[in-house]
Structure formats: structure tokens, C-alpha cells
Protein backbone atom coordinates (compact mmCIF):
# COMPACT_ATOMS: atom_id res chain seq x y z
CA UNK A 1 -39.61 24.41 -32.94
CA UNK A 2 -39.27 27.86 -34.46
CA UNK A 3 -35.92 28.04 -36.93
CA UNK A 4 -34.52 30.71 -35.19
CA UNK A 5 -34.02 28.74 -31.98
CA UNK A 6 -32.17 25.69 -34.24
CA UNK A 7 -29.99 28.26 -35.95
CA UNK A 8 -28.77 29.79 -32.72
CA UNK A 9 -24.90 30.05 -32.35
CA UNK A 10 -22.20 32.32 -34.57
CA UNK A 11 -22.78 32.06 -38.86
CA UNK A 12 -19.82 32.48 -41.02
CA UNK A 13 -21.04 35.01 -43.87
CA UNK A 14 -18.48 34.92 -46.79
CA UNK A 15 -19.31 37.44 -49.09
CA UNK A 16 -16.45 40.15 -50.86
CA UNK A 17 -19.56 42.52 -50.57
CA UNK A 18 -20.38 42.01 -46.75
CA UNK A 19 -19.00 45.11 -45.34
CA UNK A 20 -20.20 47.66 -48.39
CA UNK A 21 -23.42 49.55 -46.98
CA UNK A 22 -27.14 48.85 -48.95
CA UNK A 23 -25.59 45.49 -50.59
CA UNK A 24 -28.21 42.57 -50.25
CA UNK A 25 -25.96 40.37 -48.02
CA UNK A 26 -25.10 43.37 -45.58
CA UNK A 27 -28.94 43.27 -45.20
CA UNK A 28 -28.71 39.91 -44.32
CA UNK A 29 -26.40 40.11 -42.30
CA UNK A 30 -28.24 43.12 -40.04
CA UNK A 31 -31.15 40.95 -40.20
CA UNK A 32 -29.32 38.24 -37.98
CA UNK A 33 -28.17 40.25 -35.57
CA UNK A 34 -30.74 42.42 -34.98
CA UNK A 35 -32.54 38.66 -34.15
CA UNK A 36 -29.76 38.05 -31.57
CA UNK A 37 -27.65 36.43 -33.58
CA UNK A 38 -23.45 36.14 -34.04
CA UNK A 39 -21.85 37.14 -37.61
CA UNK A 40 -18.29 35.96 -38.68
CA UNK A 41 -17.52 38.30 -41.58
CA UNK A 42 -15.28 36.82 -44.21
CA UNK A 43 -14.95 38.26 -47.67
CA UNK A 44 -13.18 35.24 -49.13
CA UNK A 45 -12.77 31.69 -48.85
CA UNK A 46 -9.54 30.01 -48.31
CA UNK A 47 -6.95 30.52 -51.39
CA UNK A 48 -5.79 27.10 -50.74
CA UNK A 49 -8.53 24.88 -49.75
CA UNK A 50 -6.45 21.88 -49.59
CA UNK A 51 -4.38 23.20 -46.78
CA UNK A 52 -7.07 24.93 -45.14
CA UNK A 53 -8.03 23.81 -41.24
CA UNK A 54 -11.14 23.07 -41.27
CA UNK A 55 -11.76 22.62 -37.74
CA UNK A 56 -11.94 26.49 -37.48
CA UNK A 57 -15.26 25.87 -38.44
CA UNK A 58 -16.33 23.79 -35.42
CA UNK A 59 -19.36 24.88 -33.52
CA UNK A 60 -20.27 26.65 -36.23
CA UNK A 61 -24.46 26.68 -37.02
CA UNK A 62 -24.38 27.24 -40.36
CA UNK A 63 -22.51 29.31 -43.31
CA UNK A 64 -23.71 31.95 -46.00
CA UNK A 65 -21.34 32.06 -49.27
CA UNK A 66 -21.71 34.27 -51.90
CA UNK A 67 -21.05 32.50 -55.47
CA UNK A 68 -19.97 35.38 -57.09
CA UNK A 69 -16.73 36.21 -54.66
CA UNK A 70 -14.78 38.50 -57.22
CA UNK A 71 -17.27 40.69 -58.92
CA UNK A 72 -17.37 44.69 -58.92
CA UNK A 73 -20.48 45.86 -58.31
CA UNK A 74 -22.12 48.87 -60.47
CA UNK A 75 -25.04 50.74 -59.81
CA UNK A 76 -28.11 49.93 -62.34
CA UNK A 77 -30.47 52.48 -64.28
CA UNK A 78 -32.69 51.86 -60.73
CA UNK A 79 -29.84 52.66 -58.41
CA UNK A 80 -29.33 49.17 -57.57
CA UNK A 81 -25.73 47.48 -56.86
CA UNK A 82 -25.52 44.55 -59.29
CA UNK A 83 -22.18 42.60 -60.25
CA UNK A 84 -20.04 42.62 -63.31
CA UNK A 85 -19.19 39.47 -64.75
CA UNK A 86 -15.63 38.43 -64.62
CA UNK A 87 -13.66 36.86 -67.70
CA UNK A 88 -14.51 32.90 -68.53
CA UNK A 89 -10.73 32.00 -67.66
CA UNK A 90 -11.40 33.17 -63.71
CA UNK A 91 -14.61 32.16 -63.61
CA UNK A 92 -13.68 28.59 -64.20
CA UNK A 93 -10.63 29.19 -61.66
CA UNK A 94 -12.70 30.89 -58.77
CA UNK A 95 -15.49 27.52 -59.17
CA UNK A 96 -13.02 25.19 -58.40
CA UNK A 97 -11.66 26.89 -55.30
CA UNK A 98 -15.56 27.60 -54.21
CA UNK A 99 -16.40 23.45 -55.24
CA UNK A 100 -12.97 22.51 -53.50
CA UNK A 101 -13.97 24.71 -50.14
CA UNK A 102 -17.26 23.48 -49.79
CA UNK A 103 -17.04 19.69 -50.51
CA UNK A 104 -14.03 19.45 -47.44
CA UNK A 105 -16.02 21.94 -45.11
CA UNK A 106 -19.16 19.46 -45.47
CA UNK A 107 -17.00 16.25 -44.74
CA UNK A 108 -15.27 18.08 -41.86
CA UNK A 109 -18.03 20.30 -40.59
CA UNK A 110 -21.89 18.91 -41.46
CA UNK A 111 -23.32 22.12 -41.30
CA UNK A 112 -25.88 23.83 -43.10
CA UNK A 113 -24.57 25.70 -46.49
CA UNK A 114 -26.96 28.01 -47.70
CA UNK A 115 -25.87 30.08 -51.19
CA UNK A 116 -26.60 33.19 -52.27
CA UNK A 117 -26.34 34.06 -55.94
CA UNK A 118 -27.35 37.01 -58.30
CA UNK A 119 -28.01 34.51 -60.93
CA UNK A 120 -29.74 31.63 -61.30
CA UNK A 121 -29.46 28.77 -58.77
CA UNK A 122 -30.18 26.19 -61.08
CA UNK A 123 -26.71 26.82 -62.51
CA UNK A 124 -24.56 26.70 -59.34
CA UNK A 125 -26.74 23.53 -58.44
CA UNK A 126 -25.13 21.61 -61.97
CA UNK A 127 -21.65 22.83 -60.91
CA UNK A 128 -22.25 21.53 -57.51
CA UNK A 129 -23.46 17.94 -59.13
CA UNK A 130 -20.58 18.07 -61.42
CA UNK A 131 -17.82 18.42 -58.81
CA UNK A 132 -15.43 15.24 -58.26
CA UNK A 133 -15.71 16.50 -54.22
CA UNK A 134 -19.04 15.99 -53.88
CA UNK A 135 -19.63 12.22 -55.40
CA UNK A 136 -19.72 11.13 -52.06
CA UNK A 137 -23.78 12.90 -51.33
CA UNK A 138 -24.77 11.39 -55.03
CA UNK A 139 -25.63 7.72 -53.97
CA UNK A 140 -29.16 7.73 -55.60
CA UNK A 141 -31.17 9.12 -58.23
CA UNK A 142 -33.10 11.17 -56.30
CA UNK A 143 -29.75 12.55 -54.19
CA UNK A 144 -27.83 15.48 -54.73
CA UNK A 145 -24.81 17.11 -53.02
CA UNK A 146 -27.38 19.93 -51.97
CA UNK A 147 -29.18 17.96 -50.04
CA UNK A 148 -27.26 20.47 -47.23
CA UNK A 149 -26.45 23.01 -49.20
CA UNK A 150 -29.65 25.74 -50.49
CA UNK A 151 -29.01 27.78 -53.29
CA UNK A 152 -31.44 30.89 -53.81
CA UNK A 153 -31.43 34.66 -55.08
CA UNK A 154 -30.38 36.83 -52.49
CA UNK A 155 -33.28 39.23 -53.49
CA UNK A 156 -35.77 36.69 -52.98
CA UNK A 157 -33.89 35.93 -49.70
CA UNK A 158 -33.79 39.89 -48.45
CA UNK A 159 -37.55 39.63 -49.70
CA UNK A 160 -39.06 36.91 -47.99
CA UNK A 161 -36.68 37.16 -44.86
CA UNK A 162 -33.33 34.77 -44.36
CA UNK A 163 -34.93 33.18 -41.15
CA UNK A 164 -38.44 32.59 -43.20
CA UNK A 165 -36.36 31.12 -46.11
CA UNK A 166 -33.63 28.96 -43.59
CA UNK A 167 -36.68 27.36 -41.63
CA UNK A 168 -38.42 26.35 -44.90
CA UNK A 169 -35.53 24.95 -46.30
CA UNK A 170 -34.94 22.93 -42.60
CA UNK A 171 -38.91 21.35 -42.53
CA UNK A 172 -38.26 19.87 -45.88
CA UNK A 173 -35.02 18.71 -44.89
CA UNK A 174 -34.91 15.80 -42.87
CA UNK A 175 -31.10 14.93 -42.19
CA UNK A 176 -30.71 18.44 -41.73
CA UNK A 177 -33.90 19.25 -39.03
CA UNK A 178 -32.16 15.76 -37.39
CA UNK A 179 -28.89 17.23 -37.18
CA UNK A 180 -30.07 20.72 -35.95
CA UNK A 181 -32.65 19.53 -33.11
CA UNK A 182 -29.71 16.59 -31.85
CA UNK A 183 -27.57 19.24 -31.83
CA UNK A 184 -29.38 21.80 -29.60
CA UNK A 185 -30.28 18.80 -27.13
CA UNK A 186 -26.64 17.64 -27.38
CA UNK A 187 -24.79 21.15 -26.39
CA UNK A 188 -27.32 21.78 -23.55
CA UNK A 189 -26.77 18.20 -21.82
CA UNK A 190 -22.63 19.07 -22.59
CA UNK A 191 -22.81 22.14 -21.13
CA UNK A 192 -24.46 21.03 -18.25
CA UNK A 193 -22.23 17.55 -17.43
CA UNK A 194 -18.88 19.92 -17.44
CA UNK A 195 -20.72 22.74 -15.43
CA UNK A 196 -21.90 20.15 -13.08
CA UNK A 197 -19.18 18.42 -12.27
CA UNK A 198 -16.85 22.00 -12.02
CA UNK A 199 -19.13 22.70 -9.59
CA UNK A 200 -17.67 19.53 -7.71
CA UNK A 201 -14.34 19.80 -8.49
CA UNK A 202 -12.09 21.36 -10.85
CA UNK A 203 -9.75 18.04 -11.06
CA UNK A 204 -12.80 15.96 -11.68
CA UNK A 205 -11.26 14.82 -14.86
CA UNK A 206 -7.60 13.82 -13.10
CA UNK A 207 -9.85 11.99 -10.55
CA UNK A 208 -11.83 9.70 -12.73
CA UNK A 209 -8.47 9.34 -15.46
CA UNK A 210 -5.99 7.94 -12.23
CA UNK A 211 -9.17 5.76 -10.92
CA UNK A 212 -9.13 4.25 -14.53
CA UNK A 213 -5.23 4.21 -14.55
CA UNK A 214 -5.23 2.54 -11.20
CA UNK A 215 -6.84 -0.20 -12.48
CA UNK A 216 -4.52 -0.53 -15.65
CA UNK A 217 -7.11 -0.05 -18.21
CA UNK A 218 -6.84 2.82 -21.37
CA UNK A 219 -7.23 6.05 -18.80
CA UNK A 220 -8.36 7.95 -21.44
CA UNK A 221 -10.40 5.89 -23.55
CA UNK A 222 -12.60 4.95 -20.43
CA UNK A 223 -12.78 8.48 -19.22
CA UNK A 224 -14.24 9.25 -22.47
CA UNK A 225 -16.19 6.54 -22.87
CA UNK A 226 -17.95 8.07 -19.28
CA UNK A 227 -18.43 11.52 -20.42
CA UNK A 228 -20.27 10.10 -23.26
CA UNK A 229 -22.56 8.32 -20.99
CA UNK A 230 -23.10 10.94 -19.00
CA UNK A 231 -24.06 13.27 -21.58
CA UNK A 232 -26.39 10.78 -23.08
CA UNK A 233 -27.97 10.42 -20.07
CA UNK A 234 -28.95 14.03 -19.82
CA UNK A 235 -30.05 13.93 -23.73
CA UNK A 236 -32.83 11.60 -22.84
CA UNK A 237 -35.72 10.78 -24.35
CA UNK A 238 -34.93 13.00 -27.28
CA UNK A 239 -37.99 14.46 -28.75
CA UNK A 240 -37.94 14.19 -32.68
CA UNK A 241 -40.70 14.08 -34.88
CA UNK A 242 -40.21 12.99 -38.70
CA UNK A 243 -43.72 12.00 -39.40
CA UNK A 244 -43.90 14.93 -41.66
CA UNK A 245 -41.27 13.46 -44.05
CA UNK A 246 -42.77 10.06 -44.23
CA UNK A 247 -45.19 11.02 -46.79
CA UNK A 248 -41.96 11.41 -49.03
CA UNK A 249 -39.90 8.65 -47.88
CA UNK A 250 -43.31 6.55 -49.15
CA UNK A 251 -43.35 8.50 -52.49
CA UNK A 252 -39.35 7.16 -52.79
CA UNK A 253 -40.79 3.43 -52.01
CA UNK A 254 -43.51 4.17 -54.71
CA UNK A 255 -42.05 5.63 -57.48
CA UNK A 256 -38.87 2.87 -57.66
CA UNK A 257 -38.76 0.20 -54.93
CA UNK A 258 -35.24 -1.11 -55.70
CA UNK A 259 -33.78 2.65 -54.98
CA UNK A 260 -35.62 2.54 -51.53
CA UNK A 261 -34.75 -0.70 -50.92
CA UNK A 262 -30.88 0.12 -51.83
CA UNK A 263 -31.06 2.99 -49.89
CA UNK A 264 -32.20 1.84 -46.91
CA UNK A 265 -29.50 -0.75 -46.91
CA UNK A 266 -27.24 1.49 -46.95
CA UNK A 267 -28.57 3.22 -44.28
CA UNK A 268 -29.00 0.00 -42.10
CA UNK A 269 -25.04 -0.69 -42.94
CA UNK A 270 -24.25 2.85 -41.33
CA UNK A 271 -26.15 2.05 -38.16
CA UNK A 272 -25.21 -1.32 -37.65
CA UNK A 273 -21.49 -1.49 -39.17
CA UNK A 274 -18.16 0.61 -38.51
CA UNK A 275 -16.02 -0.24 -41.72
CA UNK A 276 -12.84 0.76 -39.99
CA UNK A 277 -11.89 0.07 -36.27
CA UNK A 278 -9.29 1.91 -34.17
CA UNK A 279 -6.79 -0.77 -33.31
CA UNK A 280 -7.13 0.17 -29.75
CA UNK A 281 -10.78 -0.01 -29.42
CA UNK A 282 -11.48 -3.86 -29.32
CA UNK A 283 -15.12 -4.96 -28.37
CA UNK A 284 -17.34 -7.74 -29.05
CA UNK A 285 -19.26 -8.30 -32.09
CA UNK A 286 -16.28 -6.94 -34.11
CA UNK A 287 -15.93 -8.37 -37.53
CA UNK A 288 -12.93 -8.89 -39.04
CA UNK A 289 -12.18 -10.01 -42.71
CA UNK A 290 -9.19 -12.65 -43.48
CA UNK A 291 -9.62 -13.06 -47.79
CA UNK A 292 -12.85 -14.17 -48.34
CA UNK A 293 -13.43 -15.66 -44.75
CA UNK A 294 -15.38 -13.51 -42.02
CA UNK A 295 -14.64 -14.03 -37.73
CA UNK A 296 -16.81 -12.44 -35.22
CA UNK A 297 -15.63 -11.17 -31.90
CA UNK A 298 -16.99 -13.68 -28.92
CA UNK A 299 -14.44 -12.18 -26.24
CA UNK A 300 -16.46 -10.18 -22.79
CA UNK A 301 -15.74 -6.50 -23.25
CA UNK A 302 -13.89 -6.92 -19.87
CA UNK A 303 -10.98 -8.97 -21.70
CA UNK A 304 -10.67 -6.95 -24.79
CA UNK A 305 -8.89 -3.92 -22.71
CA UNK A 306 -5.26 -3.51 -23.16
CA UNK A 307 -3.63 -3.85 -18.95
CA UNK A 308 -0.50 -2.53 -18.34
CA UNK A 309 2.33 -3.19 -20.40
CA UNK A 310 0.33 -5.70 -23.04
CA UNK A 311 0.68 -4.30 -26.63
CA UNK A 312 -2.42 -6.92 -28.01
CA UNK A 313 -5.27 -8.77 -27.06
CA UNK A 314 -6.13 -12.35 -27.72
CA UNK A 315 -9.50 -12.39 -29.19
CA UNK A 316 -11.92 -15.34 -29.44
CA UNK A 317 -13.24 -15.51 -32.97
CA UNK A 318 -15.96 -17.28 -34.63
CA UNK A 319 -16.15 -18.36 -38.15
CA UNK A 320 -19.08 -16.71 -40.49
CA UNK A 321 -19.99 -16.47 -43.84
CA UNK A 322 -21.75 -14.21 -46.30
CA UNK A 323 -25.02 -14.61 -46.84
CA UNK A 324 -26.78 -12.84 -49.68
CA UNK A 325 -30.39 -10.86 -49.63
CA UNK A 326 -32.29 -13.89 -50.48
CA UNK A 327 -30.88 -16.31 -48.35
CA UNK A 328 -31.43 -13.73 -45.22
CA UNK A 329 -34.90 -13.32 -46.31
């Protein structure tokens, strides 16, 4: 699938540059829209990232930053725009608010980051790897916190063509090429469930919520328990194929088999275990620790559902214990 089709949908371009004519970002910029696609034009991140809302960026596809946000720009001997460096004091300042921004818009929005820079990317990569915010993406030798986040020249991007340098970066990327394709197939199936059923009804949702009322069960939680399914049901078979990547995933097993082996453990945990439950979502298979003692969840799904009034369930638990690697094996 060609890149442009996975990076349909608006971009947020934040750049202090963006809207000065001939600059190498306001290039870029023209470049996606001339190719169809939507622009958000910021010239600034947030000046307090900690109290920022990140949901703004919902639904975004993916976001363009300039590292260098408070530079003046000169014209060289050539009649090029280049940057002037600012003092060590803000340079130091403006990093952390750039680090802050972009380790709490990955954890709230997991979309592609691609950076820009007039220098070299080698050096915003070590800040990134540095940065408290991003010790959650640097689990394993081989990991770094841009494993979503591409940092190149902008000349070489103006060069070689932003959607030429984006779809490279996505085929060599597999979390992000999963994310991408899942999420083209996903919005197509959710656009057409709610179009679908307007077409039947506009109260379809008040329908379905006072069946699931009616029967005193969690209205809500059971409605949206059914759109799920009924997405899902227009998602399938999804059609995604990583065979390209396995040639590296083999080179990981190679090179140090206890990393792969941790690794995919962890993975494996993520798939198969939910460390923290919402209290009001009971179902079985559950595991709950007491101390040092583990109980498993034996009770039909039908009887852990909150009816009526009740403000708990009585669950039927068994006993287990932990087992380490060689004893499973």
C-alpha cells in the first residue's frame, strides 16, 4: 500500500517558520496539499506541556515539529534562509518543553512524529534518549524512544520528497506500518457501522441502551461492548503482511537470544494480561493478587454483571501459584 494512502487525514506542522514564503518547511507543507492532503499550522508547541489537552490531537495522522522553534532566520552568501543559534541558557529551556511535549503527545496520541532539523539528527536523537519522558520506549538494547519518532534534515527531506522519505521510514517500521494499516481498516468499518445504522434510525443508540437497561445490566458498558463487535466484524480478515520485518526480528534472536527472548515476553504479557482492571468490568479469567497468593476468576460472564441496585459481585475464585520459566517449560 502506497504511503500516501496510510498518511491520509489532517498533519499538525509545528514550525515558527511555517507561514514565511521559500522556507524549507513551507515547501513541505505545499507539497502535502498539493497531494490532497490537510495542514494544521502551528508555530509553537504548548508553553505548558503539563497542562496541555492532549486529546486535541485525536484523529490526527501524524505531526511535523521543527527542533529549532525560536531561531531567526538570515539569508546566507547563497541566498538561502538558515537559522541563528540562540544563547545556551534557552536552548536548554526550549529542549525541555520540546522533550516534555512530545513524550505526553506519544502516550496520549501514538502517532507518527517525524522531526525536522537544520542540524544534525544524531544530536536531537541523544536528547530524545536522554529524556526522563521517554524511559518508557527504552526497554531493550536495541530500542529507542524514536522508534516513532524520525529525525532528518529538512533539506534532504524537501530533496528526496516528504511522502518518499515518510513511506521509507513506515516499511522499516513495523509497529508503526501496524498501527497505520489497522487504522485505515478501523475508521472505514467505524464510519460505516454509525452510517449504517443512521440510515435505520437516528435513536439507534437510545434503542439498544433501554433494551440493555431493561434487562438491568450496565446500559452503557454493553452498548459499547456491541459497537465494538460490530465494528470488528466489518474489519475482518484484516490483511497485514510483516514478512518483510522477519528477517530482522531473526537478526534480534541471533545476535543476543536472552534480549529476544525478554522481549517477546514482554510482548506475550501485553497480549495476554491487563495489569489494571476497571472495577466495573468483571469477567472470567481475571486474576487478582492477595500478598503473595494469586485467585483466578471461575464465575460465567453472565453472573459477573452488576443488576439493578447491587454495588458488587460475588466472584468464584480459584487458588494459583507462580510458576517460574523453567518450571512452565
Amino acid at each position: 500500500m502506497k504511503g500516501k494512502e496510510l498518511f491520509k487525514g489532517a498533519a499538525v506542522v509545528i514550525d515558527d517558520q511555517v507561514k514565511v514564503p521559500g522556507t524549507d518547511i513551507a515547501k513541505i507543507v505545499s507539497t502535502i496539499r498539493n497531494s490532497g492532503g490537510l495542514v494544521v499550522e502551528l508555530e509553537d508547541v504548548p508553553p505548558d506541556p503539563e497542562a496541555f489537552d492532549y486529546e486535541r490531537y485525536h484523529g490526527v495522522s501524524f505531526v511535523i515539529m521543527d527542533w529549532n522553534l525560536k531561531g531567526e532566520l538570515l539569508q546566507d552568501e547563497e541566498g538561502e534562509l538558515v537559522s541563528v543559534p540562540v544563547s545556551r541558557a534557552l536552548e536548554h529551556s526550549e529542549d525541555q518543553r520540546k522533550l516534555d511535549f512530545l513524550a505526553k503527545l506519544m502516550k496520549s496520541r501514538m502517532a507518527p512524529i517525524f522531526i525536522f532539523t537544520a542540524e544534525e539528527p544524531s544530536h536531537v536523537e541523544s536528547k530524545l534518549r536522554a529524556h526522563k519522558g521517554f524511559k518508557d520506549f527504552v526497554q531493550q538494547k536495541k530500542d529507542t524512544p524514536t522508534a516513532h519518532i524520525l529525525v532528518k534534515r529538512k533539506s534532504e527531506v524537501r530533496e528526496e520528497g516528504v511522502y518518499s522519505v515518510l513511506t521509507k521510514w513506515l516499511n522499516s517500521t513495523p509497529s508503526a506500518m501496524a498501527l497505520k494499516e489497522w487504522e485505515l481498516d478501523y475508521e472505514r468499518a467505524k464510519n460505516g457501522t454509525f452510517f449504517e445504522f443512521y440510515t435505520r434510525s437516528t435513536y439507534w443508540p437510545v434503542m439498544l441502551w433501554k433494551a440493555f437497561d431493561d434487562d438491568e445490566v450496565p446500559a452503557a458498558d454493553e452498548l459499547g461492548r456491541l459497537i465494538t463487535r460490530l465494528i470488528f466484524s466489518r474489519m475482518t480478515p484484516f490483511k497485514l503482511d510483516m514478512s518483510k520485518f522477519v528477517s530482522g526480528l531473526n537478526q534480534l534472536k541471533k545476535e543476543s537470544l536472552p534480549e529476544y527472548k525478554q522481549a517477546l515476553q514482554r510482548v506475550l504479557e501485553g497480549e495476554r494480561l491487563l495489569r489494571v482492571l476497571d472495577a466495573e468490568s468483571i469477567a472470567p479469567g481475571d486474576l487478582f493478587r492477595e500478598g503473595k497468593k494469586y485467585w483466578i476468576n471461575v464465575r460465567p460472564e453472565c453472573d459477573c454483571v452488576m443488576r439493578g441496585d447491587a454495588t458488587d459481585i460475588e466472584l468464584y475464585l480459584l487458588e494459583g501459584k507462580s510458576r517460574t520459566e523453567g518450571e512452565v517449560a
